[in-house]
Protein backbone atom coordinates (compact mmCIF):
# COMPACT_ATOMS: atom_id res chain seq x y z
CA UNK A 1 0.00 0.00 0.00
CA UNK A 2 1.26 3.77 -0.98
CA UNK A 3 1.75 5.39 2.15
CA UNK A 4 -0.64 8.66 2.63
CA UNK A 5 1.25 11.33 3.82
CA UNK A 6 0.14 14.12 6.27
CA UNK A 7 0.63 17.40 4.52
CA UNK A 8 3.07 18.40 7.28
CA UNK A 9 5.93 15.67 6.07
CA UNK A 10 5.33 15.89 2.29
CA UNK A 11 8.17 18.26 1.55
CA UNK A 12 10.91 16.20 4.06
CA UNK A 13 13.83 14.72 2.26
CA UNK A 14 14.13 10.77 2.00
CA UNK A 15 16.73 10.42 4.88
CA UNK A 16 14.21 12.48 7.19
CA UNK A 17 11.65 10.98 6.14
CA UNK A 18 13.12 7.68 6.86
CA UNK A 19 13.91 9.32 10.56
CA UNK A 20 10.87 10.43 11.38
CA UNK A 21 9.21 7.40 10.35
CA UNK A 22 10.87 5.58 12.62
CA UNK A 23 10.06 7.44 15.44
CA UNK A 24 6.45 6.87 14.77
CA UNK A 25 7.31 3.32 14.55
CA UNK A 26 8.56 3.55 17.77
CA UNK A 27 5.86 5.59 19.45
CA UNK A 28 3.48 2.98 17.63
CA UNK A 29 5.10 0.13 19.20
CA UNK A 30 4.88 1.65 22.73
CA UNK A 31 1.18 2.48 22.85
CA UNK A 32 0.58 -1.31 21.35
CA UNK A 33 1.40 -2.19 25.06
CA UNK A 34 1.06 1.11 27.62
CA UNK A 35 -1.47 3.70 27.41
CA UNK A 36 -1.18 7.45 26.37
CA UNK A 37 -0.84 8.84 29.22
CA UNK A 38 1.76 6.44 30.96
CA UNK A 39 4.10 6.83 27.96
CA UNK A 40 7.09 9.48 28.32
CA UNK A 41 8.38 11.25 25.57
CA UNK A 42 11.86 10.44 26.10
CA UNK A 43 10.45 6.92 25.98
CA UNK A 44 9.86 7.65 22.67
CA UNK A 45 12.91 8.93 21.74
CA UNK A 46 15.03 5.92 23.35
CA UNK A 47 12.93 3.29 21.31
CA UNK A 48 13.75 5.06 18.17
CA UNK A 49 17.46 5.59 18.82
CA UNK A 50 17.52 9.34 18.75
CA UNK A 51 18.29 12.24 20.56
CA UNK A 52 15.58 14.07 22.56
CA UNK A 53 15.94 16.96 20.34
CA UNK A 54 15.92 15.47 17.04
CA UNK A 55 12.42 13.71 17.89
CA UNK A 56 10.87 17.74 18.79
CA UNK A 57 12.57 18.75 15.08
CA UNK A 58 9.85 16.83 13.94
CA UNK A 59 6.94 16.70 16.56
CA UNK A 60 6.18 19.86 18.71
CA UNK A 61 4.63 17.78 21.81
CA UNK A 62 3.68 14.28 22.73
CA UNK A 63 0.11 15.38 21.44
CA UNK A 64 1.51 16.26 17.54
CA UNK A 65 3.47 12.94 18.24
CA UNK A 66 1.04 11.01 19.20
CA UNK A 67 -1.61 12.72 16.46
CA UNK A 68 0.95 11.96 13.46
CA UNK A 69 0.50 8.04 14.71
CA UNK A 70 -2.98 7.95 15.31
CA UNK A 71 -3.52 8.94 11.57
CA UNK A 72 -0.75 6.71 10.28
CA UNK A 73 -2.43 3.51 12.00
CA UNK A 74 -5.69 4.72 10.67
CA UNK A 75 -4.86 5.19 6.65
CA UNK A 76 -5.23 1.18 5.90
CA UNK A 77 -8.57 1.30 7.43
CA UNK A 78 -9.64 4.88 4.99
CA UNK A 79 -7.34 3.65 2.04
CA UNK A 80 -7.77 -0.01 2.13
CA UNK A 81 -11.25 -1.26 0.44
CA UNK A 82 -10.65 -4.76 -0.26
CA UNK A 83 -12.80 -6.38 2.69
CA UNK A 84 -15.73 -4.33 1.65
CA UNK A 85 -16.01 -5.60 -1.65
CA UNK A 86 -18.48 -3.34 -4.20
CA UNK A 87 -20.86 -6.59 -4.58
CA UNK A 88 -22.26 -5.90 -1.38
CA UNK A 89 -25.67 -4.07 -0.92
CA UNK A 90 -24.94 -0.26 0.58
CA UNK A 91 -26.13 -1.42 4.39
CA UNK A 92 -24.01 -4.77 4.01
CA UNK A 93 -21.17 -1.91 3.38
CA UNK A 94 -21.49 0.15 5.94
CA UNK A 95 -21.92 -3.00 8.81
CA UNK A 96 -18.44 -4.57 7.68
CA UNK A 97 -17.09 -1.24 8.06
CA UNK A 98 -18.31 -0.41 11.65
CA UNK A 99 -18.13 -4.57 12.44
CA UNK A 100 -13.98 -3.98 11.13
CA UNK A 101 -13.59 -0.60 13.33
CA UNK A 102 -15.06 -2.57 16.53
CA UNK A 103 -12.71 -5.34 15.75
CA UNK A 104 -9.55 -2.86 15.56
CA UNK A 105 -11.11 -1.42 18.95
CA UNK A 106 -10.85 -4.86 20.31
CA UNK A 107 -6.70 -5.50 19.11
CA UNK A 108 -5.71 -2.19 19.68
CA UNK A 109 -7.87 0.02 22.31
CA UNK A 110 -5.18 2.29 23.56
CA UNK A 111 -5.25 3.51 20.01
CA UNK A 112 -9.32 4.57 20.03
CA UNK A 113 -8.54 6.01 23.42
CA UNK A 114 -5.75 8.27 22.14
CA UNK A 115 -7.75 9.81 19.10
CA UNK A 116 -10.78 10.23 21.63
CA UNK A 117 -8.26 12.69 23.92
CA UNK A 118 -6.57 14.27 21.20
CA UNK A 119 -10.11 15.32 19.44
CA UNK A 120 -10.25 17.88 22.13
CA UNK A 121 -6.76 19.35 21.62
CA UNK A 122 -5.98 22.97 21.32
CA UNK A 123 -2.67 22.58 19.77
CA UNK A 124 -3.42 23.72 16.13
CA UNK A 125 -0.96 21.19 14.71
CA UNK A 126 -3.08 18.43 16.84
CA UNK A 127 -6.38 19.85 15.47
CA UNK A 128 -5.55 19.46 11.54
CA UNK A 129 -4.02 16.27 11.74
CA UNK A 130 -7.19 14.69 13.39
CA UNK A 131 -9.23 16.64 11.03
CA UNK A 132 -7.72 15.33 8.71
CA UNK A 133 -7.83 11.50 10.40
CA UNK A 134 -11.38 12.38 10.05
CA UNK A 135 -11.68 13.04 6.43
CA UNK A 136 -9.46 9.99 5.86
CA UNK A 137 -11.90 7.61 7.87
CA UNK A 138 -15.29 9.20 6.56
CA UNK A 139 -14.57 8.96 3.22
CA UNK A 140 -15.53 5.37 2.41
CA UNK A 141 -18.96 5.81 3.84
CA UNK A 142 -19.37 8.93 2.21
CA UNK A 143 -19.00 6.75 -0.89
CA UNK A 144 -21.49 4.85 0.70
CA UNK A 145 -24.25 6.88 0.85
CA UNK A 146 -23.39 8.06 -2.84
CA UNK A 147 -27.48 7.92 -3.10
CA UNK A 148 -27.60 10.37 -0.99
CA UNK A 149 -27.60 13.81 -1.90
CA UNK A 150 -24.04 15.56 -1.63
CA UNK A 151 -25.28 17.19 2.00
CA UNK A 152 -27.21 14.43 3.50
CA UNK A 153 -24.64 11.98 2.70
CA UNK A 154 -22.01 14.16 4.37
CA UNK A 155 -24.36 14.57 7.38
CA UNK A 156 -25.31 11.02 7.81
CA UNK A 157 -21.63 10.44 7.41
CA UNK A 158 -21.27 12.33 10.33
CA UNK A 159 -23.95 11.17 12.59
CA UNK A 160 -21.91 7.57 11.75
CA UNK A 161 -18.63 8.44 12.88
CA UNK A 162 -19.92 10.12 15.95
CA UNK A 163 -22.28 6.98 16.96
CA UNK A 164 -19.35 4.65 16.37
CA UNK A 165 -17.10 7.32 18.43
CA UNK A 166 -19.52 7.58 20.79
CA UNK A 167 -19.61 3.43 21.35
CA UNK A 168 -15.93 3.39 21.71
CA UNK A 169 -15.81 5.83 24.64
CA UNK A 170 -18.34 3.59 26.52
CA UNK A 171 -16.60 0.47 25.69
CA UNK A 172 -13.13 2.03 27.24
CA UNK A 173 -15.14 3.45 30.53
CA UNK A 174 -16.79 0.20 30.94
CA UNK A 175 -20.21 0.93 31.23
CA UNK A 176 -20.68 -0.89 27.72
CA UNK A 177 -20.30 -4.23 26.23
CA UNK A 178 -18.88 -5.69 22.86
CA UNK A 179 -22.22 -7.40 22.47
CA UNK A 180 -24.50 -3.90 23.20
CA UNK A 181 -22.26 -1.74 20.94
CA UNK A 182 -22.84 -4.25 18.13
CA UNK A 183 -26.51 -3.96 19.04
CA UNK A 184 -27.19 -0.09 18.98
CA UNK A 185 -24.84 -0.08 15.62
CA UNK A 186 -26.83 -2.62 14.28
CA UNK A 187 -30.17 -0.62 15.22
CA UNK A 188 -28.69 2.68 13.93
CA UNK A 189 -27.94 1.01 10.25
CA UNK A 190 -31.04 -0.28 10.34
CA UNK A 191 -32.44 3.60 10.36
CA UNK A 192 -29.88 4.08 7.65
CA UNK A 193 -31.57 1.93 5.45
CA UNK A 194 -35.04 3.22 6.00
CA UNK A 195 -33.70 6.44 4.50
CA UNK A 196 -32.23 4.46 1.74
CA UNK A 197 -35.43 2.89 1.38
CA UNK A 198 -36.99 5.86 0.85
CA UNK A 199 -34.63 7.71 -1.33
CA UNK A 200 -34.80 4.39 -3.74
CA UNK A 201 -38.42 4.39 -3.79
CA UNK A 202 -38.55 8.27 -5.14
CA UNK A 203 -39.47 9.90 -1.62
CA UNK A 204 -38.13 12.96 -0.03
């Protein structure tokens, strides 16, 4: 797969590149197995083999760091369409999607939990970067709902991401189950498709 670059590293010449791809790889690698909050920065910076100062040439704070990883995990999942194959009806689309997002939840939670703290940055670098996470991931349902006219597939869109968001944050604060996020997801494409329904049948 072509990697899809942030607009931040597109200029970078190939030996940065190469150096500040490893210390994503790195930071990746430590939030597999600790949450954000317990990792250090320096941390960081030892697992990629580079001085504390090189690592901030390239990543203001821990929260552009961790931001610039977040998005690079996510790009298979926007980018990658070949487990939602075009045969499929649009609602059959859109549950393999959300069914593959809960399964990424389930190998790799300490990554939903990260983008769900840095939504609310105020660092501007922060901000774009999961704006643009955002784009990245809504994209393929936007696609979707290509029925849809331009604004109500971009607002459904939203109302997707935000349920699906909105399941993750109960599923890390325990108050939720595997079994009753699948359920309310389940219900909420089910809504989807009476819209669809309607839309196919000629009905405003």
């Amino acid at each position: 797969m072509v990697r899809q670059l942030t607009r931040e590293a597109m200029d970078l010449p190939a030996y940065q590149m190469e150096r500040r791809q490893r210390i994503l790889d790195a930071a990746k690698n430590l939030l597999r197995s600790n949450d954000y909050e317990s990792i250090q920065i320096r941390d960081v910076a030892s697992e990629a083999n580079v001085a504390l100062g090189t690592l901030y040439r390239y990543f203001s704070s821990k929260e552009h760091l961790y931001a610039t990883v977040v998005y690079d995990w996510s790009v298979p999942f926007g980018a990658a369409d070949e487990a939602v194959p075009d045969s499929l009806g649009t609602i059959e689309r859109v549950t393999r999607r959300l069914q593959q997002a809960l399964s990424a939840f389930q190998r790799r939670p300490n990554f939903y939990q990260t983008i769900l703290m840095l939504r609310t940055s105020s660092d501007p670098n922060v901000r774009d970067l999961m704006q643009q996470l955002v784009l990245l991931l809504e994209e393929p349902f936007r696609a979707d709902f290509s029925t849809l006219s331009r604004d109500e597939a971009a607002d459904i869109t939203a109302m997707v991401w935000a349920v699906l968001m909105d399941m993750v944050g109960r599923l890390l604060a325990g108050v939720q189950t595997l079994e009753d996020a699948n359920r309310v997801l389940a219900r909420f494409v089910e809504m989807i498709g009476l819209r669809l329904d309607q839309v196919e049948a000629g009905r405003p």
